[in-house]
N, C-alpha and C. Protein backbone atom coordinates (compact mmCIF):
# COMPACT_ATOMS: atom_id res chain seq x y z
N UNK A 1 -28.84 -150.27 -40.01
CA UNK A 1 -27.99 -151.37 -40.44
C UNK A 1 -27.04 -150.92 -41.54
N UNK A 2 -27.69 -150.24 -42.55
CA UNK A 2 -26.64 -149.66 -43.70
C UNK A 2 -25.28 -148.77 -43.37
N UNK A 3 -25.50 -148.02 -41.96
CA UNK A 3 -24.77 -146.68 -41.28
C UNK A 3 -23.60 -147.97 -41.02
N UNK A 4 -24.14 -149.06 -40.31
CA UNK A 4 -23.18 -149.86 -39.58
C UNK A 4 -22.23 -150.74 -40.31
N UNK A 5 -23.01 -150.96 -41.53
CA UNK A 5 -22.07 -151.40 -42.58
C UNK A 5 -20.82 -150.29 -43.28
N UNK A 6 -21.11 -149.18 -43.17
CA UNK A 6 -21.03 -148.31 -44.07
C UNK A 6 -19.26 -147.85 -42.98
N UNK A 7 -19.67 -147.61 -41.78
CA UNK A 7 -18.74 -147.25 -40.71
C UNK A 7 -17.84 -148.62 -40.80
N UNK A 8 -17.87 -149.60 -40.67
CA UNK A 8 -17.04 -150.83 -40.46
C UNK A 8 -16.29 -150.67 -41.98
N UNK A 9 -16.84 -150.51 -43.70
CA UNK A 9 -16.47 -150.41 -44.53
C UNK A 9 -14.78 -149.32 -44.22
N UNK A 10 -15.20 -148.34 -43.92
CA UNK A 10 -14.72 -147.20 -43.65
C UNK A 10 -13.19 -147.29 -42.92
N UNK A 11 -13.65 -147.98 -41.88
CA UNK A 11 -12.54 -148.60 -40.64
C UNK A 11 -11.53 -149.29 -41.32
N UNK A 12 -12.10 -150.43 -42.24
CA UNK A 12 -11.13 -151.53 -42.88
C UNK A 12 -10.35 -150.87 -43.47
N UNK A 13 -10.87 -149.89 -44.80
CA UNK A 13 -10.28 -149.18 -45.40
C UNK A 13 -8.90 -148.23 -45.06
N UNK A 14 -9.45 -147.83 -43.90
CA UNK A 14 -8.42 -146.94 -43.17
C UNK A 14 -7.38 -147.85 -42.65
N UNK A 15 -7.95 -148.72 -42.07
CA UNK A 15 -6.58 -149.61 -41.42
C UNK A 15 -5.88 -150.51 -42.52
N UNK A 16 -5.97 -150.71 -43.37
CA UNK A 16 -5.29 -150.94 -44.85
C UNK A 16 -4.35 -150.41 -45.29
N UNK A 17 -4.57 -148.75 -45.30
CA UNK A 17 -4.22 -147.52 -46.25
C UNK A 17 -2.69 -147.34 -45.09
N UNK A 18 -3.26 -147.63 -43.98
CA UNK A 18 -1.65 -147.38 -42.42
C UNK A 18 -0.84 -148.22 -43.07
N UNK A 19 -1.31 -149.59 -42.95
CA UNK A 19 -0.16 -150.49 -43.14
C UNK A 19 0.59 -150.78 -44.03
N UNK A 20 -0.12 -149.81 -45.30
CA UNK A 20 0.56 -150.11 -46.68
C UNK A 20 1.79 -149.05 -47.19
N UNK A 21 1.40 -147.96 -46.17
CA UNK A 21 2.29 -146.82 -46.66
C UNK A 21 3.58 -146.80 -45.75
N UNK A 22 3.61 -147.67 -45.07
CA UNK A 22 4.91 -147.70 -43.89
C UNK A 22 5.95 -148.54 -44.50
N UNK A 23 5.32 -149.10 -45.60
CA UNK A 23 6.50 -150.26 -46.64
C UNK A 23 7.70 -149.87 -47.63
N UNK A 24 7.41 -148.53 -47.91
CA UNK A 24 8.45 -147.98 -48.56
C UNK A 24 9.58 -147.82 -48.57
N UNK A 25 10.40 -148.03 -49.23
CA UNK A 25 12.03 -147.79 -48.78
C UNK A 25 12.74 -147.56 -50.00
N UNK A 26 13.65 -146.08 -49.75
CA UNK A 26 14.65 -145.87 -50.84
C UNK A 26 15.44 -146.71 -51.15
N UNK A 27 15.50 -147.22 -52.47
CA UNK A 27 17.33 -148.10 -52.74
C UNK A 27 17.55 -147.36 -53.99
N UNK A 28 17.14 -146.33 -54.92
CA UNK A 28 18.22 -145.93 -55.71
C UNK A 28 17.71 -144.27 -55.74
N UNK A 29 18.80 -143.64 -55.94
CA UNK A 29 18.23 -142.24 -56.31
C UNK A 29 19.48 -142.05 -57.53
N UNK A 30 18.62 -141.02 -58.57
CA UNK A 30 18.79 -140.64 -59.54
C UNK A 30 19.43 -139.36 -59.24
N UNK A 31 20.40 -139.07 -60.18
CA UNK A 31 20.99 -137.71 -60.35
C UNK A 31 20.80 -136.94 -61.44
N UNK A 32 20.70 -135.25 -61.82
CA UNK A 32 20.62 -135.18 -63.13
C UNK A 32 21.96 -134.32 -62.70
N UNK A 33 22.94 -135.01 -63.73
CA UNK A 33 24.32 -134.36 -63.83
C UNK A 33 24.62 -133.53 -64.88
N UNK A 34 24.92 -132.35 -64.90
CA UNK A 34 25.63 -131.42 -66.41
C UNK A 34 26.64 -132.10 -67.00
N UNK A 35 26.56 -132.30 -68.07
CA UNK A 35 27.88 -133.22 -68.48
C UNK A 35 29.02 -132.67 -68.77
N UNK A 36 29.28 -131.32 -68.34
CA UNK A 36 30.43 -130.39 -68.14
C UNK A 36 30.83 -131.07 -66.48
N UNK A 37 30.09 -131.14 -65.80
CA UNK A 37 30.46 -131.90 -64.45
C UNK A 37 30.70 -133.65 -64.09
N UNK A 38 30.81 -134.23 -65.46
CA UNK A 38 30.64 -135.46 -65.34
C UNK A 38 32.06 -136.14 -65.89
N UNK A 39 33.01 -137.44 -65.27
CA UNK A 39 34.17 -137.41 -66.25
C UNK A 39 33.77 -138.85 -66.82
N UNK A 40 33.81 -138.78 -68.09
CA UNK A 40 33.38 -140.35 -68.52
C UNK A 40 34.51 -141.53 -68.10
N UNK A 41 33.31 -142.58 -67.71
CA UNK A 41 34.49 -143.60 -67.12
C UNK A 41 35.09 -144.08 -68.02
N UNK A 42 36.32 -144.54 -67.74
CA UNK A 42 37.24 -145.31 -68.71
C UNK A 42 36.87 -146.80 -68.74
N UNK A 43 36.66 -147.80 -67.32
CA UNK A 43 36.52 -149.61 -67.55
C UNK A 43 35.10 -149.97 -66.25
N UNK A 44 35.04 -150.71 -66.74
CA UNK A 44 33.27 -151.26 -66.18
C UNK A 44 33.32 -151.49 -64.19
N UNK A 45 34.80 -151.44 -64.16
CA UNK A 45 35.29 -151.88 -62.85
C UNK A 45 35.90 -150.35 -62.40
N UNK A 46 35.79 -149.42 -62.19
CA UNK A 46 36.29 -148.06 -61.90
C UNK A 46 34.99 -147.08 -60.80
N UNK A 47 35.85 -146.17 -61.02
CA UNK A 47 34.79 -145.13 -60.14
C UNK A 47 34.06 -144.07 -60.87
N UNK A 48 33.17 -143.57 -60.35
CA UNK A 48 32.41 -142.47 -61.41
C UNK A 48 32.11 -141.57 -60.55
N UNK A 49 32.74 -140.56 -60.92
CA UNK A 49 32.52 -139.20 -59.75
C UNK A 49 32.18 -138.24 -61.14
N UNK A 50 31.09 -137.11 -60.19
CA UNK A 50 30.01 -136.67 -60.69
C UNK A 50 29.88 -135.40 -59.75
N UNK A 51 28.89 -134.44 -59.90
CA UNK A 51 28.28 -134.04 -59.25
C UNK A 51 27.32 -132.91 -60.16
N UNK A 52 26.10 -132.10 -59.25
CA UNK A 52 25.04 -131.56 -59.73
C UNK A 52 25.18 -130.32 -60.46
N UNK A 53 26.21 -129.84 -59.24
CA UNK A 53 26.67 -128.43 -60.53
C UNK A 53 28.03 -128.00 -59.96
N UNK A 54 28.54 -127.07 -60.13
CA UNK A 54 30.27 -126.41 -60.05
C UNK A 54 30.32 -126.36 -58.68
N UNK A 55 29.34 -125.74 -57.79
CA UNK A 55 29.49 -126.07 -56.19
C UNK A 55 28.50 -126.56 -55.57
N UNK A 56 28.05 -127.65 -55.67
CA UNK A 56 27.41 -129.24 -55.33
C UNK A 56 27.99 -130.24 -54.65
N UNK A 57 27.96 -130.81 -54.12
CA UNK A 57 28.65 -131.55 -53.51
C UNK A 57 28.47 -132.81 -54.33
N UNK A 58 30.41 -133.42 -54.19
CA UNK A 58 31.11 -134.47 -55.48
C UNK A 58 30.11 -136.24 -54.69
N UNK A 59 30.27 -136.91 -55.69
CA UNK A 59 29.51 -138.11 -55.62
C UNK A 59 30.76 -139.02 -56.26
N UNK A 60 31.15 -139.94 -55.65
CA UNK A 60 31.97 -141.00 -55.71
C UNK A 60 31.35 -142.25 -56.18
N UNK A 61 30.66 -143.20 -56.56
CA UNK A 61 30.36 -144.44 -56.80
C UNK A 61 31.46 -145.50 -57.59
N UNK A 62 30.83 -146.79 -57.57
CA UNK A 62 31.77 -147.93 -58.10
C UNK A 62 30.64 -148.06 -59.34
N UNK A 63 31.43 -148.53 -60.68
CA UNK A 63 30.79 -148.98 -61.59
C UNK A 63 30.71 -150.57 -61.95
N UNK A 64 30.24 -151.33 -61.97
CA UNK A 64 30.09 -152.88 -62.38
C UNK A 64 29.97 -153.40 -63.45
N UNK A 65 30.18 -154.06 -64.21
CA UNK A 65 29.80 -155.04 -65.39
C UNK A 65 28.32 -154.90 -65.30
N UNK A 66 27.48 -154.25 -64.00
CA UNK A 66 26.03 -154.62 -64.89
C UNK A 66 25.90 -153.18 -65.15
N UNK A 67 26.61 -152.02 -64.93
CA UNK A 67 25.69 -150.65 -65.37
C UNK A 67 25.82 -150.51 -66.32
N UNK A 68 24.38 -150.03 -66.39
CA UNK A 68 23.61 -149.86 -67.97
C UNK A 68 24.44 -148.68 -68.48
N UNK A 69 24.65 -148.47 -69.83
CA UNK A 69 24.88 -147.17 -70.55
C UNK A 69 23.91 -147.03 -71.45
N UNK A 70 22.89 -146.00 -71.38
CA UNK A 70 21.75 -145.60 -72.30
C UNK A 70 22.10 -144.02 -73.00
N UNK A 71 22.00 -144.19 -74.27
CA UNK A 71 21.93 -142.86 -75.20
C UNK A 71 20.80 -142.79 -75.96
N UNK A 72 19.97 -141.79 -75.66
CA UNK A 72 18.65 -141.74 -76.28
C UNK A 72 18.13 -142.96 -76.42
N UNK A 73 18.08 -143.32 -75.17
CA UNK A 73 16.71 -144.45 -74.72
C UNK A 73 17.25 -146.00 -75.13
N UNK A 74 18.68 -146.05 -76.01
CA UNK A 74 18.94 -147.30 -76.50
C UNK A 74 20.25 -147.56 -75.46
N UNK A 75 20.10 -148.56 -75.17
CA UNK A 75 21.14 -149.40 -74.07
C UNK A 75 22.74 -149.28 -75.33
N UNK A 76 23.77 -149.36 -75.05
CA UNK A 76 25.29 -149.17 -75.58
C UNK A 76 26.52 -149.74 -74.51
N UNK A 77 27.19 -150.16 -75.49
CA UNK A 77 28.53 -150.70 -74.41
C UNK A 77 29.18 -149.81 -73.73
N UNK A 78 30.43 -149.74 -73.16
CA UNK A 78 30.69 -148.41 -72.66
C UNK A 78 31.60 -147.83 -73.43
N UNK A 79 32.50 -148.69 -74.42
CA UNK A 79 32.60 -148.16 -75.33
C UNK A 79 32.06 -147.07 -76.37
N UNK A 80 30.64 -147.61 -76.68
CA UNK A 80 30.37 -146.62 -77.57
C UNK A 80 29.65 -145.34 -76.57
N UNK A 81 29.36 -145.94 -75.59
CA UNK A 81 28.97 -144.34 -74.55
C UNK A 81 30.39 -143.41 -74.60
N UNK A 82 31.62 -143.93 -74.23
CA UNK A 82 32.72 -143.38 -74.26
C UNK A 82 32.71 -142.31 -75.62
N UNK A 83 32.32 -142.87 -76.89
CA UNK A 83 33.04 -141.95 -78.37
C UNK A 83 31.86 -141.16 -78.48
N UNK A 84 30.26 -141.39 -77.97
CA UNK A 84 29.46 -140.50 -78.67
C UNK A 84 29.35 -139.49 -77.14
N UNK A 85 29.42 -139.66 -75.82
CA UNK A 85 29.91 -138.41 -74.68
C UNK A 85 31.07 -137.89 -74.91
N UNK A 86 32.10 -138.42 -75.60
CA UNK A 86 33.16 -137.25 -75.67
C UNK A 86 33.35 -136.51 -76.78
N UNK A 87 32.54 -136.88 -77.88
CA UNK A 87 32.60 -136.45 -79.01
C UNK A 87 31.50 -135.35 -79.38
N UNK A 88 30.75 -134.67 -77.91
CA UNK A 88 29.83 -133.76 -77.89
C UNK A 88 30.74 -132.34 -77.79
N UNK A 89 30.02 -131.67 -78.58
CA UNK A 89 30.55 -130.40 -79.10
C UNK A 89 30.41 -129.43 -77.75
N UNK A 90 29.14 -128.82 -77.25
CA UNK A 90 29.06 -127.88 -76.38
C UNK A 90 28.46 -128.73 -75.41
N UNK A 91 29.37 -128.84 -74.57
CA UNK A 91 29.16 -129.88 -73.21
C UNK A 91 27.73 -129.06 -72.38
N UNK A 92 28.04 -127.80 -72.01
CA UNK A 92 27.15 -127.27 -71.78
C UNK A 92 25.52 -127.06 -71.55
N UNK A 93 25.17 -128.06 -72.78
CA UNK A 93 23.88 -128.11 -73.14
C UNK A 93 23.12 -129.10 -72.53
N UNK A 94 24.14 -130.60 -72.25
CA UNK A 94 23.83 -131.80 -72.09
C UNK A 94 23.60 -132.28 -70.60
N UNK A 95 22.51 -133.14 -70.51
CA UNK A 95 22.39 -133.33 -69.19
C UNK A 95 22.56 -134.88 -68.86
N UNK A 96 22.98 -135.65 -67.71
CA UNK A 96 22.78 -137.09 -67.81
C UNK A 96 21.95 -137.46 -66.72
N UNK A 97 21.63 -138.75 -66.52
CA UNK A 97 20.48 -138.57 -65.28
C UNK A 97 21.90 -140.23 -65.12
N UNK A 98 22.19 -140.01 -63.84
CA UNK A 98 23.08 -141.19 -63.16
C UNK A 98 22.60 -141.93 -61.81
N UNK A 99 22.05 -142.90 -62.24
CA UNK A 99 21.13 -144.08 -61.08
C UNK A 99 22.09 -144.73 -60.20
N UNK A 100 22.02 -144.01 -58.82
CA UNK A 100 23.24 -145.16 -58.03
C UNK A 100 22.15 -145.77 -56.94
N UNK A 101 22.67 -146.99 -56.87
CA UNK A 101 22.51 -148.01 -55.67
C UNK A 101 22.79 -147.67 -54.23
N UNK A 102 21.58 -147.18 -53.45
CA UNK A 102 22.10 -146.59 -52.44
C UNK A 102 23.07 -147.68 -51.29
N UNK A 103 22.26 -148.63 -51.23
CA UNK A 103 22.92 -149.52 -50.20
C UNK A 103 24.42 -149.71 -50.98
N UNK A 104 24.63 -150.28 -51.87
CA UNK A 104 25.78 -151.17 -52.33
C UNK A 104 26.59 -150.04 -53.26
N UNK A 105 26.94 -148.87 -53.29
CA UNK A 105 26.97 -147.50 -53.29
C UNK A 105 27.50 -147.73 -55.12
N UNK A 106 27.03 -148.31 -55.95
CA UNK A 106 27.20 -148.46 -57.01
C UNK A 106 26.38 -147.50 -58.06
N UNK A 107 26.95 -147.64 -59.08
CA UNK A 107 25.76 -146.65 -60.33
C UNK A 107 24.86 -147.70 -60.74
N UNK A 108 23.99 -148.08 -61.15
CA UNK A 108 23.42 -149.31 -61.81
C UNK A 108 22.85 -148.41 -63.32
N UNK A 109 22.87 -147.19 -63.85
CA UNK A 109 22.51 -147.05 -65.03
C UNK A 109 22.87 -145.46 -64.97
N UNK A 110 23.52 -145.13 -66.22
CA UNK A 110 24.01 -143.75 -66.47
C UNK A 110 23.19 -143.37 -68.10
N UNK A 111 22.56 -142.38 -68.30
CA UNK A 111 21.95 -142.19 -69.06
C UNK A 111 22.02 -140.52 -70.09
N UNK A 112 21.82 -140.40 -70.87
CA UNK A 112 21.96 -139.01 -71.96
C UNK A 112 20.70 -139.58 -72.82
N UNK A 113 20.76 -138.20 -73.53
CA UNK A 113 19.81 -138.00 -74.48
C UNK A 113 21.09 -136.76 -75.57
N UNK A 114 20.77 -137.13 -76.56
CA UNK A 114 21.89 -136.36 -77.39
C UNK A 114 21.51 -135.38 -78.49
């Protein structure tokens, strides 16, 4: 009786674990961009082209009134993302990680650490 419990336990489990992993679906992927390869946007309504390195292939997106601008972990207007990304000395060093919206081909959050 315990084997029979034990096998049926087993079964449920398994047929659980199928149906749960078939639910997944990409909607954003992250980029980590060199910020020698990145051009800072100018208005909240524009485009943001990017890409991974010097021969990578270029990334086009739309920017919105909702993407985030984060500098070291604190959210910023795009203003002040604008004076403290261009006001970096050796571009070189810096990396950004840029979140686009796959379906609705938007950025939803562009990010540095400084």
């Amino acid at each position: 009786m315990q084997i029979r419990i034990t096998i049926a336990a087993a079964l449920m489990l398994m047929l659980m674990s199928v149906s749960v992993t078939a639910q997944f679906r990409t909607i954003e992927l992250a980029h980590e961009v060199p910020l020698t390869e990145f051009v800072v946007p100018v208005s909240q309504n524009g485009t943001l082209n990017f890409r991974g390195c010097a021969d990578c292939q270029s990334y086009s997106s739309r920017l919105t009134p909702n993407t985030l601008y984060v500098i070291n972990k604190q959210e910023v207007s795009l203003q002040e993302f604008r004076k403290q990304v261009t006001g970096v000395g050796d571009r070189s060093k810096y990396y950004l990680t840029v979140v686009q919206h796959l379906e609705t081909n938007t950025v939803t959050k562009v990010s540095i650490k400084l």
